[in-house]
Protein backbone atom coordinates (compact mmCIF):
# COMPACT_ATOMS: atom_id res chain seq x y z
CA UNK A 1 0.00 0.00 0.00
CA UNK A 2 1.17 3.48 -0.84
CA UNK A 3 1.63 5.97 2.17
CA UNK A 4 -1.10 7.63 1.76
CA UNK A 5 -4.39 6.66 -0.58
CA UNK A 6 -7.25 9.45 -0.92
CA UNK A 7 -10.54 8.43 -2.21
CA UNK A 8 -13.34 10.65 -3.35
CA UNK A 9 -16.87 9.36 -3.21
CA UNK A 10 -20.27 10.93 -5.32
CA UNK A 11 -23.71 10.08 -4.67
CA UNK A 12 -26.87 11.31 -4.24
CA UNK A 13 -28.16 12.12 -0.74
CA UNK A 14 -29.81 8.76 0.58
CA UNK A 15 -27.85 6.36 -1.30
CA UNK A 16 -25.85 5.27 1.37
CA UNK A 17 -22.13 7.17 0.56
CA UNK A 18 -21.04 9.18 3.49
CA UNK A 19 -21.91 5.39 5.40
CA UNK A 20 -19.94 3.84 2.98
CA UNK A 21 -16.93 6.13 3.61
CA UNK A 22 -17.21 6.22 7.33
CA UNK A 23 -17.72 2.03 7.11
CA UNK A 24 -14.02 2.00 4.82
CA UNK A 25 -12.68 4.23 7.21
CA UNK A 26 -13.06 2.63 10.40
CA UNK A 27 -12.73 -1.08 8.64
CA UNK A 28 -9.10 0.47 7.99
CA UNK A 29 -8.70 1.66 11.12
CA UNK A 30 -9.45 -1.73 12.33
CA UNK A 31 -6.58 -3.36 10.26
CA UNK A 32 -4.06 -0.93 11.87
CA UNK A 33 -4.29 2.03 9.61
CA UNK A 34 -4.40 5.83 9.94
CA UNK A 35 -7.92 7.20 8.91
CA UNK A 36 -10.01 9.82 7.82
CA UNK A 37 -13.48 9.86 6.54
CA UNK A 38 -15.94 12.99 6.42
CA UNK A 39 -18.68 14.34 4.25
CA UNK A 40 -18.68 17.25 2.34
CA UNK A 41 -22.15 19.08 2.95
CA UNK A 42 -23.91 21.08 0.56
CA UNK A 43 -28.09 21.45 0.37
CA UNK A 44 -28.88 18.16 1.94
CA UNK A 45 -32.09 16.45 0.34
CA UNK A 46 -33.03 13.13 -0.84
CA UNK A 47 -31.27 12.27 -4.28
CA UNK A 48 -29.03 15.84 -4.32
CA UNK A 49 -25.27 14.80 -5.39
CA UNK A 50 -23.22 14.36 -2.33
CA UNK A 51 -19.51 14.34 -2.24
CA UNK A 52 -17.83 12.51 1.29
CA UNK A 53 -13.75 11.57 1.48
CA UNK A 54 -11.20 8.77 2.56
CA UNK A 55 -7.20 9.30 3.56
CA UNK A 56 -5.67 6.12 4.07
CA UNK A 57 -2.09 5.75 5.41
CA UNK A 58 0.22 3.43 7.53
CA UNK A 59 1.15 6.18 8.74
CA UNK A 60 -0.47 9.39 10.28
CA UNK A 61 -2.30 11.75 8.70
CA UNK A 62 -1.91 15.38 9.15
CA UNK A 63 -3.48 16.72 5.92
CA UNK A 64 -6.95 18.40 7.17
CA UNK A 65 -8.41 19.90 4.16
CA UNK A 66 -10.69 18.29 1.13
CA UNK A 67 -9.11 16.19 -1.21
CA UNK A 68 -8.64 17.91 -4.60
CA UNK A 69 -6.37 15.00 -6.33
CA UNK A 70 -8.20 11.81 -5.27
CA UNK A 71 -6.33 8.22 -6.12
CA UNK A 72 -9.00 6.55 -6.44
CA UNK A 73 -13.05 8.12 -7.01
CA UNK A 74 -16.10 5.97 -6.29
CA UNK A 75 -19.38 6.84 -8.45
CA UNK A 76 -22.42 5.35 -7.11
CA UNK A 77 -24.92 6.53 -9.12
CA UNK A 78 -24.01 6.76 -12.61
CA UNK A 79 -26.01 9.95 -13.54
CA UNK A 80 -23.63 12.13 -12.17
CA UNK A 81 -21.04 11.30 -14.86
CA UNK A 82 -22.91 14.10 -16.79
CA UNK A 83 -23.75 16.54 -13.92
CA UNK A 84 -20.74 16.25 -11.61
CA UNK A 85 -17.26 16.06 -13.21
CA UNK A 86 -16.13 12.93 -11.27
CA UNK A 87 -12.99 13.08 -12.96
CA UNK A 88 -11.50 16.13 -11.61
CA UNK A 89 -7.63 15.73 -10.09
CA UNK A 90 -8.09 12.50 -10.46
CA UNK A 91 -4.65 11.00 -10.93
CA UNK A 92 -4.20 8.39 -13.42
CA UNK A 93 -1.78 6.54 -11.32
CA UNK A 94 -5.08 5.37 -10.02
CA UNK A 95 -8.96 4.36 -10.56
CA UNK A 96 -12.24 4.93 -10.88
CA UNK A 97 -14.91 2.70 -9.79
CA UNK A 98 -18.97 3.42 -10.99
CA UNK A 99 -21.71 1.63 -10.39
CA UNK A 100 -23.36 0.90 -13.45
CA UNK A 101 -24.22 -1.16 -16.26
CA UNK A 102 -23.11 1.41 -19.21
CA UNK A 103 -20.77 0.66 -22.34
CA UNK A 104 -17.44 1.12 -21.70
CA UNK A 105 -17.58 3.31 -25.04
CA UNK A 106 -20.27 5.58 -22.95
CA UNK A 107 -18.32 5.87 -19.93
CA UNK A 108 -14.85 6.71 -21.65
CA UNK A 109 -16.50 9.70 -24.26
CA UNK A 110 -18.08 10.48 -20.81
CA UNK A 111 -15.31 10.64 -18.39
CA UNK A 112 -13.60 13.23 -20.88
CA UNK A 113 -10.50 11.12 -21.70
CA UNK A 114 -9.69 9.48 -18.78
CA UNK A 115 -6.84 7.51 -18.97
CA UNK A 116 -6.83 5.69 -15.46
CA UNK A 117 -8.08 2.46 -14.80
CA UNK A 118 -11.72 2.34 -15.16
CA UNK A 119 -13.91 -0.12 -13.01
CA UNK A 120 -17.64 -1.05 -12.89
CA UNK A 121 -19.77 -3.02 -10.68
CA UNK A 122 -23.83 -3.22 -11.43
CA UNK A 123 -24.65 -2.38 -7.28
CA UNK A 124 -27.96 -2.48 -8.00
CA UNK A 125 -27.97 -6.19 -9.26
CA UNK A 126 -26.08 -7.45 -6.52
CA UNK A 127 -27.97 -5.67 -3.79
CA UNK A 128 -31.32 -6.48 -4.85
CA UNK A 129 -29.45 -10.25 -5.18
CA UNK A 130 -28.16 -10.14 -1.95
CA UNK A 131 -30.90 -7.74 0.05
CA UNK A 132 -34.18 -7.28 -2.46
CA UNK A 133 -33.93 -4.01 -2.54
CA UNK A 134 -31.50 -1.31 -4.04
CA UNK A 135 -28.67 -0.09 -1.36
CA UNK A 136 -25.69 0.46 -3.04
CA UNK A 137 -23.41 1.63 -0.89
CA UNK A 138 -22.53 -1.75 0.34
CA UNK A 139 -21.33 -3.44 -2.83
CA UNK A 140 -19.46 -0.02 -3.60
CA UNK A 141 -17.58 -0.33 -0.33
CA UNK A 142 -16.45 -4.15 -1.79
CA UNK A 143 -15.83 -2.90 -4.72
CA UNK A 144 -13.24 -0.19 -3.71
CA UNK A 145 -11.43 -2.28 -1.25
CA UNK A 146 -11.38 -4.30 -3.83
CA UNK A 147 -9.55 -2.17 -5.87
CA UNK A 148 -7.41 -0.59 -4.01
CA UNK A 149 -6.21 -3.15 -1.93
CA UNK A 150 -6.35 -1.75 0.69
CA UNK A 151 -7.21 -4.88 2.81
CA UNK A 152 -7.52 -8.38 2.08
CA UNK A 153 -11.17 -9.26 0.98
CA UNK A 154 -10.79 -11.45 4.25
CA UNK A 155 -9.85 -8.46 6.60
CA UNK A 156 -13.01 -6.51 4.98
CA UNK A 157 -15.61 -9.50 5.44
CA UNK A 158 -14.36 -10.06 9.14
CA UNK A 159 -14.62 -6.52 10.39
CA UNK A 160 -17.79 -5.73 8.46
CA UNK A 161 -19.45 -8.80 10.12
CA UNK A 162 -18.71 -7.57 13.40
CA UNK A 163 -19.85 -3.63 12.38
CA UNK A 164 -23.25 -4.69 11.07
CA UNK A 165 -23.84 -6.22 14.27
CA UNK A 166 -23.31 -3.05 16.17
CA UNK A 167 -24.65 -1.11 13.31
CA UNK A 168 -27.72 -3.95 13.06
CA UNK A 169 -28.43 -4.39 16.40
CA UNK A 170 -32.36 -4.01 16.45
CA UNK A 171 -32.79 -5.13 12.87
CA UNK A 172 -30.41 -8.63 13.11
CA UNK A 173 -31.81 -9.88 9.95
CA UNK A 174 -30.49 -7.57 7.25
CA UNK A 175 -26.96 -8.94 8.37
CA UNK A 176 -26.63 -11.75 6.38
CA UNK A 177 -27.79 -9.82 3.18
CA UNK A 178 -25.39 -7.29 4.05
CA UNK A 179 -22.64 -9.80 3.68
CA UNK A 180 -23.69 -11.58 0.93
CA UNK A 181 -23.87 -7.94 -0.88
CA UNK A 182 -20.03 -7.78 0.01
CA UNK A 183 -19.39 -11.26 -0.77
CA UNK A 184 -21.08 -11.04 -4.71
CA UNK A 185 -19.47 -7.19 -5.13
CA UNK A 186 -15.93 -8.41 -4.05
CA UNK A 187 -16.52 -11.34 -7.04
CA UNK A 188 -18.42 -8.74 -9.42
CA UNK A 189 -16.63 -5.85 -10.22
CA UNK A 190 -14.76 -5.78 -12.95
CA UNK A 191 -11.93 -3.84 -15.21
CA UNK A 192 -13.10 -2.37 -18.52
């Protein structure tokens, strides 16, 4: 892992992104890493784009500011690509990672030339697979650990197991679902 890793997330208010960076950061934390994971807040409503951040280090942090030239970016929901430019500072050292089920011709004339790596997952199959009904932010969270490497698919399984069941507590029986969601994502996403 490199020193430091700095992930942007987009969304849309509800989805499930802020969770999903606050669940990487604190499954990181849990593997021995330094952390940080906040939002960025602008009008919050249902389905207005949302932005929320990662740093990742083995060592400590002591950057506090946004991050303008992300590593990696996670886009999950797909019709931002037009309205948000999820691209921006993104280095090409590292990746992108969108949920959807779009050509790959689409999402390059889309992404404005992009020359990173370029990965998709179809969250909303594999949550409505795993959980019958669409929550995406769990298979993203796979699907960027996945990427990055950041921890072992094992390391992510074990800790979210034990967070859902803090997280879960009164409603026990979305856990399994939850893990299954991680489970498929970690086997579904995929390099274009």
């Amino acid at each position: 892992m490199n020193n430091l890793i700095e992930i942007r997330w987009h969304g849309r208010g509800g989805q499930g992104a802020k969770t999903a960076s606050l669940l990487l950061a604190d499954a990181a934390f849990n593997t021995g890493k330094y952390i940080q994971g906040f939002p960025e807040y602008g009008p919050e409503r249902m389905g207005a784009p949302i932005t929320a951040y990662n740093r990742i280090s083995d060592k400590p942090i002591t950057i506090h500011s946004n991050i303008y030239e992300p590593d990696y970016v996670v886009v999950v929901d797909d019709t931002l690509l037009e309205s948000v430019p999820v691209t921006a500072g993104l280095k090409t050292t590292g990746a992108i990672v969108i949920n959807t089920t779009k050509s790959p011709e689409y999402l390059k004339k889309v992404l404005n030339g992009y020359e990173g790596a370029i990965y998709t997952i179809d969250a909303r199959k594999v949550s409505e697979e795993a959980l019958g009904k669409y929550f995406p932010n769990t298979p993203m969270l796979a699907a960027i650990v996945k990427v990055t490497g950041i921890m072992t698919d094992e390391e992510l399984l074990a800790d979210m197991q034990n967070s859902f069941k803090h997280k879960f507590a009164k409603k026990p029986e979305v856990i399994d679902g939850n893990m299954k969601a991680l489970e498929l994502a970690l086997k579904e996403v995929k390099k274009i």
